[in-house]
Protein backbone atom coordinates (compact mmCIF):
# COMPACT_ATOMS: atom_id res chain seq x y z
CA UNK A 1 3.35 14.55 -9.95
CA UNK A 2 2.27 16.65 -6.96
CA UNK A 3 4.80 17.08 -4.38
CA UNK A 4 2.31 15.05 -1.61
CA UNK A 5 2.53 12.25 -3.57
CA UNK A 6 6.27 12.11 -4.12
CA UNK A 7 6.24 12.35 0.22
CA UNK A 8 3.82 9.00 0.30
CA UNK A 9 5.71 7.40 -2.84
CA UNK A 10 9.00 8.38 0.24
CA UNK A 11 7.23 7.47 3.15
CA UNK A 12 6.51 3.82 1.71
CA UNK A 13 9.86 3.14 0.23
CA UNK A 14 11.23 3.72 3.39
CA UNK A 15 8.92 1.63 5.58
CA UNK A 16 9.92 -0.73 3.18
CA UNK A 17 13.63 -0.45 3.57
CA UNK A 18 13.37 0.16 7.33
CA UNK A 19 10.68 -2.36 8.05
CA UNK A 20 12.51 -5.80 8.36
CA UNK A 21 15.17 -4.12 10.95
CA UNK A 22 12.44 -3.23 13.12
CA UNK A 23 10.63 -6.24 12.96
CA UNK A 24 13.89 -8.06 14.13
CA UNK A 25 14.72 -5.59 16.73
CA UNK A 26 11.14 -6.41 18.15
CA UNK A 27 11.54 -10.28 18.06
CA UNK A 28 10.12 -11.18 14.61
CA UNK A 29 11.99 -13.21 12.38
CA UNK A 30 12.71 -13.02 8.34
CA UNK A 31 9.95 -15.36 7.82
CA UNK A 32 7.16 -12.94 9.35
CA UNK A 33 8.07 -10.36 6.71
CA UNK A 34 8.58 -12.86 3.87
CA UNK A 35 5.08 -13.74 4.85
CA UNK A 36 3.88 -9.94 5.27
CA UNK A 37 5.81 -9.32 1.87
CA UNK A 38 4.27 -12.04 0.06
CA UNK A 39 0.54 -10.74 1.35
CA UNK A 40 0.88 -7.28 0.09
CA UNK A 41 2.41 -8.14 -3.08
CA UNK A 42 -0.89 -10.44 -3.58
CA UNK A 43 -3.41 -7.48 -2.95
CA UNK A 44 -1.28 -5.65 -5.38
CA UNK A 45 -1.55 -7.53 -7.86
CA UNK A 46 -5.21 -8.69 -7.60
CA UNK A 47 -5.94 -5.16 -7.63
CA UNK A 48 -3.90 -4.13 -10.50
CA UNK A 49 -5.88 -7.07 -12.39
CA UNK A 50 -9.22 -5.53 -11.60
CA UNK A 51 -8.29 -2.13 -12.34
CA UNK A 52 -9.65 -2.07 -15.65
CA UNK A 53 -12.79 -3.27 -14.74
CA UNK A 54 -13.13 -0.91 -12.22
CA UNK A 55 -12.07 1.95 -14.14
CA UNK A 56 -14.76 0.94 -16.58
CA UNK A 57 -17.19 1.22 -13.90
CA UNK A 58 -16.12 4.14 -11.91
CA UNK A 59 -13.93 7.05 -13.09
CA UNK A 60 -10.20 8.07 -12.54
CA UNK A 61 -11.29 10.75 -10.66
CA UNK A 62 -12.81 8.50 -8.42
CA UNK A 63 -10.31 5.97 -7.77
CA UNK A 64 -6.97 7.65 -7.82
CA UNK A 65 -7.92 9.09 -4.10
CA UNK A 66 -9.25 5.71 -2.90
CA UNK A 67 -6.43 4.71 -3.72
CA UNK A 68 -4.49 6.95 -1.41
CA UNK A 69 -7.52 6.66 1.16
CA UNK A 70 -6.33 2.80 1.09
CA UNK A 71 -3.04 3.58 1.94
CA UNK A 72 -3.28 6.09 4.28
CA UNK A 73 -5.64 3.37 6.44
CA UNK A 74 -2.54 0.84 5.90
CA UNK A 75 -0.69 3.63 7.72
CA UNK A 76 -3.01 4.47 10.44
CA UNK A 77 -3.84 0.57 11.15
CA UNK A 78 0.28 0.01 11.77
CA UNK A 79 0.72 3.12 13.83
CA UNK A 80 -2.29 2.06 15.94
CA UNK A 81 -1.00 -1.24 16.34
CA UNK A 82 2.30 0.63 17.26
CA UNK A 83 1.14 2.94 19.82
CA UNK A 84 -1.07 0.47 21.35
CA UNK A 85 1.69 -1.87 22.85
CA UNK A 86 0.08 -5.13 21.55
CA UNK A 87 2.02 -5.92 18.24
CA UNK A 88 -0.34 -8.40 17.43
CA UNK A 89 0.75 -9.96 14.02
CA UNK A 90 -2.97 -9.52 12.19
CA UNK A 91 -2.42 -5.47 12.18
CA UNK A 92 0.80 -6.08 10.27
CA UNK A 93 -0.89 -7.96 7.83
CA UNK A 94 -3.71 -5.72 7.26
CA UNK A 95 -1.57 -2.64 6.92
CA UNK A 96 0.65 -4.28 4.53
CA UNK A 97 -2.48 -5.67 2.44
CA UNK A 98 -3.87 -2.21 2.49
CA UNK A 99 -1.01 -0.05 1.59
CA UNK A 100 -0.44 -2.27 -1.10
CA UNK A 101 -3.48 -2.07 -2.59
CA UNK A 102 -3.87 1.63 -2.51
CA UNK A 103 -0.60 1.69 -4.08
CA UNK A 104 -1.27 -0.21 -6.86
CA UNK A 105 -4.28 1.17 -7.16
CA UNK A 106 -2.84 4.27 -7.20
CA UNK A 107 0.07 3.81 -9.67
CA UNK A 108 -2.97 1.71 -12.21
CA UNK A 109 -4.57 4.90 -12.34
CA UNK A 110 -1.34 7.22 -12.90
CA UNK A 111 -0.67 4.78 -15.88
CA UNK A 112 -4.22 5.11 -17.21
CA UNK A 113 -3.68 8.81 -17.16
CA UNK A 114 -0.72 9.05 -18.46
CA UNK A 115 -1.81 7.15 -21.63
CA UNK A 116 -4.95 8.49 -22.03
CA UNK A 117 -2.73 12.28 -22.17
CA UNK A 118 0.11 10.47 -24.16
CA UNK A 119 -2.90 8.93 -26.96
């Protein structure tokens, strides 16, 4: 596993850990990220479902770094929404739906590459 990876695979599990606190420290309640929870875990999944088909169609090559390019946009789409002052709750949302996705994405294809190496 290359050492960037392990510093995303980091980065999210803290956001994740760290995320809730700072949504209550800036007025949102356990609900919002219930609700921001439950939205990313749906785009995982729904892309973990069409993996297959997709890596049918494309290659792993092709894929694994969309799947990074999908999560680094989650990233840049909360820090925007961050440094612009707003906090609008749609941002939240789509950052969570898209760092989710190129997560799953992501770990699909490390799977798929791991058995193709392993069969």
């Amino acid at each position: 596993m290359f050492i960037a990876e392990r510093c995303l695979i980091s980065f999210a599990m803290g956001i994740f850990a760290l995320l809730p606190v700072y949504l209550l420290s800036i007025g949102r309640d356990e609900i919002f990220f219930g609700s921001i929870s439950a939205a990313g875990m749906a785009t995982a999944i729904l892309i973990v479902l069409i993996s297959p088909s997709l890596t049918r169609r494309f290659s792993v090559r092709r894929l694994a770094p969309i799947g990074g390019l999908l999560y680094a946009a989650g990233c840049a789409t909360i820090l925007v929404n961050e440094f612009s002052g707003v906090r609008a709750t749609l941002p939240y949302f789509l950052s969570y739906m898209l760092q989710s996705g190129g997560s799953g994405l992501s770990s699909f294809q490390r799977a798929f590459t791991l058995h193709l190496s392993v069969a």
